[in-house]
PDB file of N, CA and C in Angstrom:
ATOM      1  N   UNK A   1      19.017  17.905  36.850  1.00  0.00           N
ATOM      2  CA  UNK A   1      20.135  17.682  37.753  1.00  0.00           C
ATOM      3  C   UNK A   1      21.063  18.889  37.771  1.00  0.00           C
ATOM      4  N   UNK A   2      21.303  18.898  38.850  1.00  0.00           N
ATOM      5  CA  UNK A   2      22.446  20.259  39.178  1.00  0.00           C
ATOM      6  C   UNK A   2      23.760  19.667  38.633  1.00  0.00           C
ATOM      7  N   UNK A   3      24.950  20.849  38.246  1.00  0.00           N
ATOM      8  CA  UNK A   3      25.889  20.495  37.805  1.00  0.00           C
ATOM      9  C   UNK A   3      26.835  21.100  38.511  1.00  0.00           C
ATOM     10  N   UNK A   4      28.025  20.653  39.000  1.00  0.00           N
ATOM     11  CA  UNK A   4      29.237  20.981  39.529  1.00  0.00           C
ATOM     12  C   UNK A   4      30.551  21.163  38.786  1.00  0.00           C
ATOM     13  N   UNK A   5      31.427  21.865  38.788  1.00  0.00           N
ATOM     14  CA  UNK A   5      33.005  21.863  38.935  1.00  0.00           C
ATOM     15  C   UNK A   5      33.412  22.082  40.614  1.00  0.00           C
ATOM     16  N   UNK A   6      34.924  21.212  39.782  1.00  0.00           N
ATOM     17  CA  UNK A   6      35.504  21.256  40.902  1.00  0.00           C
ATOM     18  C   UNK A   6      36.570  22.452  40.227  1.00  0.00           C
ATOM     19  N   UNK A   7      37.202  23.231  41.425  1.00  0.00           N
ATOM     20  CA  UNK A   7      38.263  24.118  41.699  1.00  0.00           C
ATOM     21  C   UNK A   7      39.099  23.916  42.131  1.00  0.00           C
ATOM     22  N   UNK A   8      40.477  23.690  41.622  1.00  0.00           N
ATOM     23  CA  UNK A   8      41.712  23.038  42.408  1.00  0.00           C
ATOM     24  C   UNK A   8      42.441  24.459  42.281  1.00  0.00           C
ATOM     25  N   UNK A   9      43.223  25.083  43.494  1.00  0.00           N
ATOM     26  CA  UNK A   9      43.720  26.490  43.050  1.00  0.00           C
ATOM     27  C   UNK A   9      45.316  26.196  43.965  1.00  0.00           C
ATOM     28  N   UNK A  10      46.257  26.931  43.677  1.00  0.00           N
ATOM     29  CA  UNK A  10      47.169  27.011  44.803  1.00  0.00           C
ATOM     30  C   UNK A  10      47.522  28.497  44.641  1.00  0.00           C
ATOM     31  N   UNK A  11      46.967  29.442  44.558  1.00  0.00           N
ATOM     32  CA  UNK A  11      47.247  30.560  44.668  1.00  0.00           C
ATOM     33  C   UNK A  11      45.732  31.542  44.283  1.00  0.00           C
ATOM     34  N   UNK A  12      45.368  32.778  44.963  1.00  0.00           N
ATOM     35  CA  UNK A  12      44.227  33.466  44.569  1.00  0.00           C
ATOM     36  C   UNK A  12      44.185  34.493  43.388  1.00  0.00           C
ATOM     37  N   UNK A  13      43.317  34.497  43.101  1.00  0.00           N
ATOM     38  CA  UNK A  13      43.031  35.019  41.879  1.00  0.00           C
ATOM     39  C   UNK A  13      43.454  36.478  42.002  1.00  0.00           C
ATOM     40  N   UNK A  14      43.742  37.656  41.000  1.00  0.00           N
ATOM     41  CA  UNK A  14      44.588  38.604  40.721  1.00  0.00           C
ATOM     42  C   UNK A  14      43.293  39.700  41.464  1.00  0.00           C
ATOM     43  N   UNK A  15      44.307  40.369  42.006  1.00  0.00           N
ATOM     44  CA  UNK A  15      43.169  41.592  42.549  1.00  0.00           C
ATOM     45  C   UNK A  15      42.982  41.523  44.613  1.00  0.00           C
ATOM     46  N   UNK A  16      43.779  40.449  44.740  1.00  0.00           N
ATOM     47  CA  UNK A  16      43.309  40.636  46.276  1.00  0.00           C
ATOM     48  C   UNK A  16      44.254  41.525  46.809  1.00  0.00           C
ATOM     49  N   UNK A  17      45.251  41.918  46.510  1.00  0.00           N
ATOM     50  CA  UNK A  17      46.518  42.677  47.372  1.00  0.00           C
ATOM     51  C   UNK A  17      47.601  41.861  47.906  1.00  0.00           C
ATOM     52  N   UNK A  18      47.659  40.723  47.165  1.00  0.00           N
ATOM     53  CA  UNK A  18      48.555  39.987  47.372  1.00  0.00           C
ATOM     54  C   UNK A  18      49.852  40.132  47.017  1.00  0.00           C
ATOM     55  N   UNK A  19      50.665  39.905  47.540  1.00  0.00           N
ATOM     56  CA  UNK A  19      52.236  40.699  47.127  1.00  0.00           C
ATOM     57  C   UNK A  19      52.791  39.810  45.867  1.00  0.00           C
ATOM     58  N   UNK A  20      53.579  40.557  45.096  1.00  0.00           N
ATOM     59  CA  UNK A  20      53.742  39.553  43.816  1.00  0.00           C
ATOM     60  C   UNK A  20      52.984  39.519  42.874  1.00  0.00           C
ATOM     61  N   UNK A  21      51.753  40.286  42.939  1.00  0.00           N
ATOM     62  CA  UNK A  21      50.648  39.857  42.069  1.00  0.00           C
ATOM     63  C   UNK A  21      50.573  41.093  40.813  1.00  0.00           C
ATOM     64  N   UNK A  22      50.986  40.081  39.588  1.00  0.00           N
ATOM     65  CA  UNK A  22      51.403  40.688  38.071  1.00  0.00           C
ATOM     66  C   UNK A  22      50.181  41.142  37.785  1.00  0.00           C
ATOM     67  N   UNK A  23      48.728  41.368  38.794  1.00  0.00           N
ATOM     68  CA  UNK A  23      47.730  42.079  37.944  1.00  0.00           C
ATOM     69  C   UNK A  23      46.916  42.610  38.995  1.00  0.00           C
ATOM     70  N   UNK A  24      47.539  43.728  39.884  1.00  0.00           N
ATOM     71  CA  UNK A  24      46.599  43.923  41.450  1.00  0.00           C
ATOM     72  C   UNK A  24      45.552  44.587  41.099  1.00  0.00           C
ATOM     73  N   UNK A  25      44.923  45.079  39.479  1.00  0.00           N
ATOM     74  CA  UNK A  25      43.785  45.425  39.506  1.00  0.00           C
ATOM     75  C   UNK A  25      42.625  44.036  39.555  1.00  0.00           C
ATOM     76  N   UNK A  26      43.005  43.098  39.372  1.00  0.00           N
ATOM     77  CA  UNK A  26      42.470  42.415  38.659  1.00  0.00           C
ATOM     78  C   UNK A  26      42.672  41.799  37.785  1.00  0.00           C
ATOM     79  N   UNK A  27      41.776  40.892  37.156  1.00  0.00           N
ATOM     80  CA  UNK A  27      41.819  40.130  35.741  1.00  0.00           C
ATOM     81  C   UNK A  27      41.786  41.121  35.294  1.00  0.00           C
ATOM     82  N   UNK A  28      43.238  40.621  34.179  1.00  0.00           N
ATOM     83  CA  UNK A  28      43.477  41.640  32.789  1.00  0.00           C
ATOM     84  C   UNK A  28      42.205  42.311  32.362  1.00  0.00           C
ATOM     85  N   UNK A  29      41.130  40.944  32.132  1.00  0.00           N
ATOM     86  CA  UNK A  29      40.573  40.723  30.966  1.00  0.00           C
ATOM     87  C   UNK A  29      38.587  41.511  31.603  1.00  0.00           C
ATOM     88  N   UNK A  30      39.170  41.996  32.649  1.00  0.00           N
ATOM     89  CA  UNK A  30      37.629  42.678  33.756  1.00  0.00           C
ATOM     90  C   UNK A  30      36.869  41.420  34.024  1.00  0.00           C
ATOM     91  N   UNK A  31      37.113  40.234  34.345  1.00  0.00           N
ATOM     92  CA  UNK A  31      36.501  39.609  34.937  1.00  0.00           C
ATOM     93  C   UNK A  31      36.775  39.362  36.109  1.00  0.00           C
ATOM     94  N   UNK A  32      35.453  39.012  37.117  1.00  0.00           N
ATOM     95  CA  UNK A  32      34.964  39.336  38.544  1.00  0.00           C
ATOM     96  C   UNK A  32      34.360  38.165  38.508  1.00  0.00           C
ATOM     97  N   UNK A  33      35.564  37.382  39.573  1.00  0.00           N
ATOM     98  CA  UNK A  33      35.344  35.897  40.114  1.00  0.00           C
ATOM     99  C   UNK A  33      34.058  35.478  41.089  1.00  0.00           C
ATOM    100  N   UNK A  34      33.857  36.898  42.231  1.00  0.00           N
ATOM    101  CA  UNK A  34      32.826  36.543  42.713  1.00  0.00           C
ATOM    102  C   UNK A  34      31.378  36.999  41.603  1.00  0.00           C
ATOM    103  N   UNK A  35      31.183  37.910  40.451  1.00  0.00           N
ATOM    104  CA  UNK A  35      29.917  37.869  39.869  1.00  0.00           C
ATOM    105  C   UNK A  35      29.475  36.546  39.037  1.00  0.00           C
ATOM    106  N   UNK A  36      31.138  35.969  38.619  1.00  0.00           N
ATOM    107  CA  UNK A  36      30.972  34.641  38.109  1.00  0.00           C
ATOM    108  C   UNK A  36      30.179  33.606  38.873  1.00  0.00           C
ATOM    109  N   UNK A  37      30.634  33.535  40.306  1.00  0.00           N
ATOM    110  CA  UNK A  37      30.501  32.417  40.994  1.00  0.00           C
ATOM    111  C   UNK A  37      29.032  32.759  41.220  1.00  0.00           C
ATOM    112  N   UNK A  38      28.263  33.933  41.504  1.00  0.00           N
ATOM    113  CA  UNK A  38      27.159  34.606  41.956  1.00  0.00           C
ATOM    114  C   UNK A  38      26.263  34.132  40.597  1.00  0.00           C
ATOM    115  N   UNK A  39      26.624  33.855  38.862  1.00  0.00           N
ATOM    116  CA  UNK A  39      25.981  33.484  37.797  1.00  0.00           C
ATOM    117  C   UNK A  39      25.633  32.317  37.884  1.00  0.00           C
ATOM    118  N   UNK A  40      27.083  31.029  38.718  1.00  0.00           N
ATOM    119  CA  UNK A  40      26.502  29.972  38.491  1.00  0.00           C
ATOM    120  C   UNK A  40      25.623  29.599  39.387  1.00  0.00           C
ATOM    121  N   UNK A  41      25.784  29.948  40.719  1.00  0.00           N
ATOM    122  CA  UNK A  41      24.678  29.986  41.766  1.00  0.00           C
ATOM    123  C   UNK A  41      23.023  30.048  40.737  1.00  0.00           C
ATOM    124  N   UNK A  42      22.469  31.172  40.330  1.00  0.00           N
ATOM    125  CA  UNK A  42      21.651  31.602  39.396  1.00  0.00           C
ATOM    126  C   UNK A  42      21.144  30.071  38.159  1.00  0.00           C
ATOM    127  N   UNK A  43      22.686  29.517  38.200  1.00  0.00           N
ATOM    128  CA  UNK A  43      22.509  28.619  37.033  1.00  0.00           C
ATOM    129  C   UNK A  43      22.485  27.262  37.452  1.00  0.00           C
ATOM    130  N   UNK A  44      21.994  27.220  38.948  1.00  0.00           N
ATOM    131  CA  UNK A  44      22.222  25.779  39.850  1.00  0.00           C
ATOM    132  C   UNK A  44      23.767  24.762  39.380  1.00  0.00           C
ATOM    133  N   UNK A  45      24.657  25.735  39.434  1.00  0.00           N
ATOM    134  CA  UNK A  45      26.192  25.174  39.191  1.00  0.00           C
ATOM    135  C   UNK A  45      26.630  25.380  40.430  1.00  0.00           C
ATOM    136  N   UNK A  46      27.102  23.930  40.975  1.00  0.00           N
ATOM    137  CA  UNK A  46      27.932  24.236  42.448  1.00  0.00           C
ATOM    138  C   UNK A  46      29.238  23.999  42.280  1.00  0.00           C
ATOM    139  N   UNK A  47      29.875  24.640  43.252  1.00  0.00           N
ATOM    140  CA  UNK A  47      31.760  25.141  42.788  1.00  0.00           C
ATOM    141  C   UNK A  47      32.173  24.005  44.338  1.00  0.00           C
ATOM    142  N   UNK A  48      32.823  23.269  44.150  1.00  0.00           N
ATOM    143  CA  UNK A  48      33.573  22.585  45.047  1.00  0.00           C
ATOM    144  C   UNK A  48      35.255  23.310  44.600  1.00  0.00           C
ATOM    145  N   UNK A  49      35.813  24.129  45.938  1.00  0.00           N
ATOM    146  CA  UNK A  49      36.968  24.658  45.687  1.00  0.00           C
ATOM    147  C   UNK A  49      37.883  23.400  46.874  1.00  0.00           C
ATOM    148  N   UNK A  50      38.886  23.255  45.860  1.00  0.00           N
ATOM    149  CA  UNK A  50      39.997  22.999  46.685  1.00  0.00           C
ATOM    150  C   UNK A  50      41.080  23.646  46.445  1.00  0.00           C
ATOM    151  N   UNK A  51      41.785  24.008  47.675  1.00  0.00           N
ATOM    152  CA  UNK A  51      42.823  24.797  48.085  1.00  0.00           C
ATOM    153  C   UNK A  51      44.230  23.864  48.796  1.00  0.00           C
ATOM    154  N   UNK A  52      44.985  23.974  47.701  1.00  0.00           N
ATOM    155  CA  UNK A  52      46.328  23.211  47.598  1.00  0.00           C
ATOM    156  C   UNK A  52      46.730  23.826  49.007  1.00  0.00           C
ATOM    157  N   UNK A  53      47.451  22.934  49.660  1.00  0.00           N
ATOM    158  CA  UNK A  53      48.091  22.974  51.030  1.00  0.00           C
ATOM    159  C   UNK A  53      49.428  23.370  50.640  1.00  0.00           C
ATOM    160  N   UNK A  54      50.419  23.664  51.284  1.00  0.00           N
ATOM    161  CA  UNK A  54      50.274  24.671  52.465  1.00  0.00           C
ATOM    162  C   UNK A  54      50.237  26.152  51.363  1.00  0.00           C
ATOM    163  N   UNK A  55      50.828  26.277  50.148  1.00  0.00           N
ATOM    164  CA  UNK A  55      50.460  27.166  49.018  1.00  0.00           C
ATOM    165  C   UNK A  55      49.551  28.311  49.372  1.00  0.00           C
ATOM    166  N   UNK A  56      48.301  27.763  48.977  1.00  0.00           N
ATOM    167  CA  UNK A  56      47.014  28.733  49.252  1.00  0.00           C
ATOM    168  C   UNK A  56      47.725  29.421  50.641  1.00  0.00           C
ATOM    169  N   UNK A  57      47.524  28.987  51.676  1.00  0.00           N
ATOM    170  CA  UNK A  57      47.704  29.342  53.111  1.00  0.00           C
ATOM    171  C   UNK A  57      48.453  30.641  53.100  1.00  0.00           C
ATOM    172  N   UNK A  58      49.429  30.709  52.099  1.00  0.00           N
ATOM    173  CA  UNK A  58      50.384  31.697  52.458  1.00  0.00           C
ATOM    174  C   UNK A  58      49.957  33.186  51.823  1.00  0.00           C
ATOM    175  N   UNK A  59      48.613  32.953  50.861  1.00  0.00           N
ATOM    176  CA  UNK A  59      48.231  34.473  50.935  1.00  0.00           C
ATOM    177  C   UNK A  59      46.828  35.028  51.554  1.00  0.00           C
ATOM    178  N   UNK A  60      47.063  36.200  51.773  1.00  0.00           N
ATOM    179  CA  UNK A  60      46.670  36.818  52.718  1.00  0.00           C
ATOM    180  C   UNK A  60      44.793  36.613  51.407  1.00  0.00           C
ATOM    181  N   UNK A  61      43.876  36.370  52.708  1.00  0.00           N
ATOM    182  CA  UNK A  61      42.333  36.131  51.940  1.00  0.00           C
ATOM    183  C   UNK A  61      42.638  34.715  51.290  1.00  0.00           C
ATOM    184  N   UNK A  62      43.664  34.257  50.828  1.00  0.00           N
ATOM    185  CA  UNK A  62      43.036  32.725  49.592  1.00  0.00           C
ATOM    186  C   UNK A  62      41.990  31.890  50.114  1.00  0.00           C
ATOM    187  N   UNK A  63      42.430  31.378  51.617  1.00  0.00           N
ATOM    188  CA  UNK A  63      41.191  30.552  51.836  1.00  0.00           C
ATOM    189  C   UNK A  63      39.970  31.035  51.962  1.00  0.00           C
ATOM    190  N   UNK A  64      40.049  32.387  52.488  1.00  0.00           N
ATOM    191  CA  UNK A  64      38.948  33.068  52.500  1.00  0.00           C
ATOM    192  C   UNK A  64      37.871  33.359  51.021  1.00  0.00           C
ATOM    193  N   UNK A  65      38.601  33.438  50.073  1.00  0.00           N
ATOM    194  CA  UNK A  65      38.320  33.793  48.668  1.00  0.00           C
ATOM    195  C   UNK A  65      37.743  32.108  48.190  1.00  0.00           C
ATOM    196  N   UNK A  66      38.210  31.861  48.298  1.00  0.00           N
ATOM    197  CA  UNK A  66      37.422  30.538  48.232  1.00  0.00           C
ATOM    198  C   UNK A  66      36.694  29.629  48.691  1.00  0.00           C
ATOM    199  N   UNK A  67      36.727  29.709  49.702  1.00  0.00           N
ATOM    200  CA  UNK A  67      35.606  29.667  50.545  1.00  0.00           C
ATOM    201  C   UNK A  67      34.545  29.992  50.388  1.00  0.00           C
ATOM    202  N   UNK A  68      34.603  31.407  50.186  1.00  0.00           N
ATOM    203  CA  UNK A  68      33.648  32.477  49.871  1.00  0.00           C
ATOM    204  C   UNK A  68      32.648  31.746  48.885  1.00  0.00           C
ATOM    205  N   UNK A  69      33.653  31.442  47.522  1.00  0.00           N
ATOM    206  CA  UNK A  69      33.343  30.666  46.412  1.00  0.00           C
ATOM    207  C   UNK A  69      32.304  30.005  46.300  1.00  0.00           C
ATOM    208  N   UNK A  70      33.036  29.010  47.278  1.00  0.00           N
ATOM    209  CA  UNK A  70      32.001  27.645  47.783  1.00  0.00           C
ATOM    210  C   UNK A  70      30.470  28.034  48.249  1.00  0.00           C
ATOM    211  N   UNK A  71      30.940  28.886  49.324  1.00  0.00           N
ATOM    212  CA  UNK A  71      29.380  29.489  49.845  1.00  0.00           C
ATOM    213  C   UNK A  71      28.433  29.893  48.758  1.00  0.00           C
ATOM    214  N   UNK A  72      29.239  30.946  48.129  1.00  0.00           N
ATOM    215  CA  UNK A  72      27.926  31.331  47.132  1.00  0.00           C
ATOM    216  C   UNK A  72      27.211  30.201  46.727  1.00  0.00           C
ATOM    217  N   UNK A  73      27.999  29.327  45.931  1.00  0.00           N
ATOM    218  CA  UNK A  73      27.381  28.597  44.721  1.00  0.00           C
ATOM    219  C   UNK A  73      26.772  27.381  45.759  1.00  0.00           C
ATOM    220  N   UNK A  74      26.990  27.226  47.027  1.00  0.00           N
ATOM    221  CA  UNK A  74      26.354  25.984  47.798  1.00  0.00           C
ATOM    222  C   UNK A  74      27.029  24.764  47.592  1.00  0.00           C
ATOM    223  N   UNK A  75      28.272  24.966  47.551  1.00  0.00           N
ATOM    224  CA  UNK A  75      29.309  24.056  47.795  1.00  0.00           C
ATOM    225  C   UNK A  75      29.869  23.737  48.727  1.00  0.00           C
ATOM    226  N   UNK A  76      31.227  23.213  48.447  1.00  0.00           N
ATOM    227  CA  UNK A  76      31.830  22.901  49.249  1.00  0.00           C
ATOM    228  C   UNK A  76      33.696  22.875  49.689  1.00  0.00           C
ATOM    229  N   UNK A  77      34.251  23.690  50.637  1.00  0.00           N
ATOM    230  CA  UNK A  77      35.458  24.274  50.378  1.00  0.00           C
ATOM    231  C   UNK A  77      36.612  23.280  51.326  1.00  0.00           C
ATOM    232  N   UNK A  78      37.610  22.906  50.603  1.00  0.00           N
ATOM    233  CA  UNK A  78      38.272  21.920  51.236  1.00  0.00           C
ATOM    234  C   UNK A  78      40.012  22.210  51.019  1.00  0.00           C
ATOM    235  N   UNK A  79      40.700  22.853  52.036  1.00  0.00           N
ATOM    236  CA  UNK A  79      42.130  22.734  51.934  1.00  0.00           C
ATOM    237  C   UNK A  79      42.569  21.135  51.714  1.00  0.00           C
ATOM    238  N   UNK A  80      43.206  21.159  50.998  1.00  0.00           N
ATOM    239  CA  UNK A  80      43.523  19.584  50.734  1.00  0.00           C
ATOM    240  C   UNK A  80      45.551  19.742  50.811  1.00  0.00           C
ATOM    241  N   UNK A  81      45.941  18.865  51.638  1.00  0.00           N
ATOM    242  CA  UNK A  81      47.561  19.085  51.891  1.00  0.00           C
ATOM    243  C   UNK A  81      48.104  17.481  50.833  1.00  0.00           C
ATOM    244  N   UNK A  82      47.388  16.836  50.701  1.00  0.00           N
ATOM    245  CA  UNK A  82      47.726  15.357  50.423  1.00  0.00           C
ATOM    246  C   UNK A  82      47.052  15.291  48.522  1.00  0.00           C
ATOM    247  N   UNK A  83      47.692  15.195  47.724  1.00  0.00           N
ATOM    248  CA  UNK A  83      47.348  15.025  46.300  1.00  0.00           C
ATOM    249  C   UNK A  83      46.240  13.808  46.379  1.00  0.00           C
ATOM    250  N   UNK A  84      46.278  12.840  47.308  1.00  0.00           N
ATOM    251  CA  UNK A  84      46.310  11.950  47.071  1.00  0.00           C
ATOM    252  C   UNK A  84      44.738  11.292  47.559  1.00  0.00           C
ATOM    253  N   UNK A  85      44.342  12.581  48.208  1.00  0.00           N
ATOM    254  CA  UNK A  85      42.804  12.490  48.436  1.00  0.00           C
ATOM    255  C   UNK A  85      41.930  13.220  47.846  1.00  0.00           C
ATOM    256  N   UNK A  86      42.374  13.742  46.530  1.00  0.00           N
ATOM    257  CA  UNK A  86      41.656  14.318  45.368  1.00  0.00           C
ATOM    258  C   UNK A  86      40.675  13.890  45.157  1.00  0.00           C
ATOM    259  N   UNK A  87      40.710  12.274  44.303  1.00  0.00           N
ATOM    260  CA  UNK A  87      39.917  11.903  43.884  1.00  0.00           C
ATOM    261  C   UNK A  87      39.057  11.311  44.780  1.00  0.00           C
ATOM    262  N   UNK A  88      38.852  11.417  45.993  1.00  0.00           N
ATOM    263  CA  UNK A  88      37.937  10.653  47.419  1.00  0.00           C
ATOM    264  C   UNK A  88      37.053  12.295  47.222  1.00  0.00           C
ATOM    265  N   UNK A  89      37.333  13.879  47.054  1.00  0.00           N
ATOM    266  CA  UNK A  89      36.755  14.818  47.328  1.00  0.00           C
ATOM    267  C   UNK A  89      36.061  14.842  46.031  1.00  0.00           C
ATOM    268  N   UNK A  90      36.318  14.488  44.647  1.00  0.00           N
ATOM    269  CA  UNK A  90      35.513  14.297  43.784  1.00  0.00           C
ATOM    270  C   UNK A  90      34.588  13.267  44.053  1.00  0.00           C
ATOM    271  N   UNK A  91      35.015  12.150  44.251  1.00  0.00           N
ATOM    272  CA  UNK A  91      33.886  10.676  44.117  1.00  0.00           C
ATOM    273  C   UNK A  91      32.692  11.521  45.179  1.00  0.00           C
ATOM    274  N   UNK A  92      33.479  12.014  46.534  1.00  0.00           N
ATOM    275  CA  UNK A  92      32.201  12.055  47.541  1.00  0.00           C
ATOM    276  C   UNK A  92      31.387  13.572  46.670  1.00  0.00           C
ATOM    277  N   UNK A  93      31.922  14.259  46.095  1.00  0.00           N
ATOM    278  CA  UNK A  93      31.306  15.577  45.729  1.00  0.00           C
ATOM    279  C   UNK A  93      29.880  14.867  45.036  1.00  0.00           C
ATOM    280  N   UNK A  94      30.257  13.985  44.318  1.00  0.00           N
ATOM    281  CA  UNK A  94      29.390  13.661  42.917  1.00  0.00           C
ATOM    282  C   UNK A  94      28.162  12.523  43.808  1.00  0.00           C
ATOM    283  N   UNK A  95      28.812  11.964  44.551  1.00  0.00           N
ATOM    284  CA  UNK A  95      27.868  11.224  45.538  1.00  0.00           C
ATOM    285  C   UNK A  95      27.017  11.881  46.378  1.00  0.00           C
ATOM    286  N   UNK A  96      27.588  12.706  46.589  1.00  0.00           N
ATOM    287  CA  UNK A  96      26.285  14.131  47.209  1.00  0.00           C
ATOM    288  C   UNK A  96      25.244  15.038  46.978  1.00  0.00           C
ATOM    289  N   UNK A  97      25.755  14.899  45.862  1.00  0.00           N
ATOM    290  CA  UNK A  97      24.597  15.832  44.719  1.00  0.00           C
ATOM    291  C   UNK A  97      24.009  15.040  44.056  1.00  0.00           C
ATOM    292  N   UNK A  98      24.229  13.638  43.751  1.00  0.00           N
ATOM    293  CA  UNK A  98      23.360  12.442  43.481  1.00  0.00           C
ATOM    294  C   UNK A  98      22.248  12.606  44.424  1.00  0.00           C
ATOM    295  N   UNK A  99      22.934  11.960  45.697  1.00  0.00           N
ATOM    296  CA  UNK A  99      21.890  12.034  46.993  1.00  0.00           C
ATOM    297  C   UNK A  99      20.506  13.350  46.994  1.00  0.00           C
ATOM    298  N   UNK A 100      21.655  14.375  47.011  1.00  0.00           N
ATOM    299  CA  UNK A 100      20.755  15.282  47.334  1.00  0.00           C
ATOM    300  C   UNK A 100      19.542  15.814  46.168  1.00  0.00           C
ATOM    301  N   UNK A 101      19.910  15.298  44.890  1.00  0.00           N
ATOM    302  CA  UNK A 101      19.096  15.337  44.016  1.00  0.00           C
ATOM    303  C   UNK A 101      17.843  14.128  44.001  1.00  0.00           C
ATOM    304  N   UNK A 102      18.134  13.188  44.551  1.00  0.00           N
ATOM    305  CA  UNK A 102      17.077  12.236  44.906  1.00  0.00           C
ATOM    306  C   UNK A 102      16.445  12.895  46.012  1.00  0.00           C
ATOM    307  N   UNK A 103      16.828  13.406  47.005  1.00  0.00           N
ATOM    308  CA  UNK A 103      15.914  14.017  48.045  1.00  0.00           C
ATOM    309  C   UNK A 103      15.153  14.716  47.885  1.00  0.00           C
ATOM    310  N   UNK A 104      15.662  15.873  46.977  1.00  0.00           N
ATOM    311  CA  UNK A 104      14.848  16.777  46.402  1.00  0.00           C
ATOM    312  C   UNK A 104      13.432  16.319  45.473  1.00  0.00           C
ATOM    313  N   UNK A 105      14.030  15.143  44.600  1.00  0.00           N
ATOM    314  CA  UNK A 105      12.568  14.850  44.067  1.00  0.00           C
ATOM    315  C   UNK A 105      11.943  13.554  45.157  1.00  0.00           C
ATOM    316  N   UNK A 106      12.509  13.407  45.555  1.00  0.00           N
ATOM    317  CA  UNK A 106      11.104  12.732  46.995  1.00  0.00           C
ATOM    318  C   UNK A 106      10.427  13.574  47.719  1.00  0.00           C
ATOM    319  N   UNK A 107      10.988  14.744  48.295  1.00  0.00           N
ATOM    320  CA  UNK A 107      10.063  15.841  49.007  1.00  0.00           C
ATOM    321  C   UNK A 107       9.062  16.433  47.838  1.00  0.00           C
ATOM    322  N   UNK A 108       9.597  16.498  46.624  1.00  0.00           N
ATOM    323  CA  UNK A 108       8.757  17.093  45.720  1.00  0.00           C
ATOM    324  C   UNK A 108       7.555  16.476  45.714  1.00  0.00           C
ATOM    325  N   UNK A 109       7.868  15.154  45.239  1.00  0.00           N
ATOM    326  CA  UNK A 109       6.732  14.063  44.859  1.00  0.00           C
ATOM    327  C   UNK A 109       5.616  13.687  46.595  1.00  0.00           C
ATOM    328  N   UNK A 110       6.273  14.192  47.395  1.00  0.00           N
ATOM    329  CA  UNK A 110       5.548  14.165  48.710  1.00  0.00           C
ATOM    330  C   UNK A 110       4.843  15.450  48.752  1.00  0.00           C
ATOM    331  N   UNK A 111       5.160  16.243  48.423  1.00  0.00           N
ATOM    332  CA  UNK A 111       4.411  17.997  48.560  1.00  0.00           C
ATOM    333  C   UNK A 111       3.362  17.839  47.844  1.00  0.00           C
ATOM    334  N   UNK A 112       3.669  17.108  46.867  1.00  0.00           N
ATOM    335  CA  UNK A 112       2.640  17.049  45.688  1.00  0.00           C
ATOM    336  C   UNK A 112       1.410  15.826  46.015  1.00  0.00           C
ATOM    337  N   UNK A 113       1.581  14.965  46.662  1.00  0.00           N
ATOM    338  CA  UNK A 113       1.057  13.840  46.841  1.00  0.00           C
ATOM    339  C   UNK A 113       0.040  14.564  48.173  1.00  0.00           C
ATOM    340  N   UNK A 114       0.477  15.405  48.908  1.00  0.00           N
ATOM    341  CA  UNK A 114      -0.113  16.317  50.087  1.00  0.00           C
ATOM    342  C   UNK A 114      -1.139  17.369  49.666  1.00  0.00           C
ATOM    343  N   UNK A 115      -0.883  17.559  48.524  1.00  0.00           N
ATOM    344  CA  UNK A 115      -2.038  18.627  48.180  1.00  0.00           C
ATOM    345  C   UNK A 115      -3.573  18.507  47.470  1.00  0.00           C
ATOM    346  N   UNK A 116      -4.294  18.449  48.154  1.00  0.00           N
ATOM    347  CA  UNK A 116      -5.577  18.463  48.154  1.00  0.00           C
ATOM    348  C   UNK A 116      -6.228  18.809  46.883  1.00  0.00           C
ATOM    349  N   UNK A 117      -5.399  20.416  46.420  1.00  0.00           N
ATOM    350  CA  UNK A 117      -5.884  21.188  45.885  1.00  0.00           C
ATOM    351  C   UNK A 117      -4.959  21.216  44.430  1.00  0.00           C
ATOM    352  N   UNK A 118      -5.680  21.995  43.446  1.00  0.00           N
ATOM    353  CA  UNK A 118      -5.309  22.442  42.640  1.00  0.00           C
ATOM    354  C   UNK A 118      -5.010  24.047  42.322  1.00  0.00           C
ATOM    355  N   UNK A 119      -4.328  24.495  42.041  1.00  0.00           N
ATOM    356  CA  UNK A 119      -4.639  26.320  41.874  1.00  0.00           C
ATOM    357  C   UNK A 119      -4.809  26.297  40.336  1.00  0.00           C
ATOM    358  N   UNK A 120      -6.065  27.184  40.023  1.00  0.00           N
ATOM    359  CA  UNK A 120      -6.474  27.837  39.097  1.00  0.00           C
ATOM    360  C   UNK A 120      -6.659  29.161  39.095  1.00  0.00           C
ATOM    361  N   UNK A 121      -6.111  29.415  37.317  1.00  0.00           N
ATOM    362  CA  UNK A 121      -6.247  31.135  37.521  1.00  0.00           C
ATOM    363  C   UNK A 121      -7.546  31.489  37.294  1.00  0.00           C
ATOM    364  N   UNK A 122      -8.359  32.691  37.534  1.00  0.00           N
ATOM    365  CA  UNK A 122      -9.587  33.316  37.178  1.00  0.00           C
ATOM    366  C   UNK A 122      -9.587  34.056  35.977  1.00  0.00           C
TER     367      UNK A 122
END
C-alpha cells in the first residue's frame, strides 16, 4: 500500500523571493523541498498539500510551490479557506488511495489472469 502525508502550510518554504523571508537562500539546513518531494514520489509517498486561505495567496509562487508538490508525488493540492473542511480532505484523501489501491490489484490480478504465457530466461 502506498503511503501519504498530508501538508497543511500557510506560508512557502524559504528560498522563493518572497519578501520577509529570514532565509532567501533557502533552508538553513541545504534542504531542497522539491528533491524531497521528487524522493517520495520514488518511494510511492503521496503529498496531499493544503494551502491555508487567504495566507498562502499572498505570496508570490505559494500556490504554485505546492501545487507543484502535489504533482510530483501524484497528489493532490487544495487551497482550503474554511478550518473546518480539513478533516472531509483527509477522510476523502485516505478513501482514495484505498480505492485506488484496490484497482490497482484488480487490473493486476486481470493482466495476470490474461496471460497465456509464462516468460522464461534461457
Amino acid at each position: 500500500p502506498r503511503e501519504f502525508v498530508i501538508l497543511i502550510a500557510d506560508a512557502p518554504p524559504h528560498g522563493l523571493g518572497c519578501s520577509g523571508d529570514g532565509f532567501p537562500g533557502g533552508d538553513p539546513d541545504g534542504k531542497d523541498p522539491i528533491l524531497i518531494a521528487r524522493e517520495m514520489a520514488e518511494n510511492d509517498i503521496i503529498a496531499y498539500t493544503v494551502a491555508c486561505e487567504p495566507g498562502l495567496g499572498g505570496f508570490t509562487f505559494g500556490r504554485d510551490f505546492f501545487a507543484a508538490i502535489a504533482n510530483i508525488t501524484e497528489g493532490q493540492f487544495l487551497p482550503l479557506s474554511c478550518a473546518d473542511l480539513l478533516k472531509d480532505v483527509i477522510i476523502a484523501g485516505a478513501l482514495e488511495e484505498i480505492s485506488l489501491e484496490r484497482l490497482r490489484d484488480d487490473v493486476d490480478a486481470e493482466v495476470e489472469a490474461l496471460q497465456p504465457w509464462t516468460l522464461t530466461t534461457i
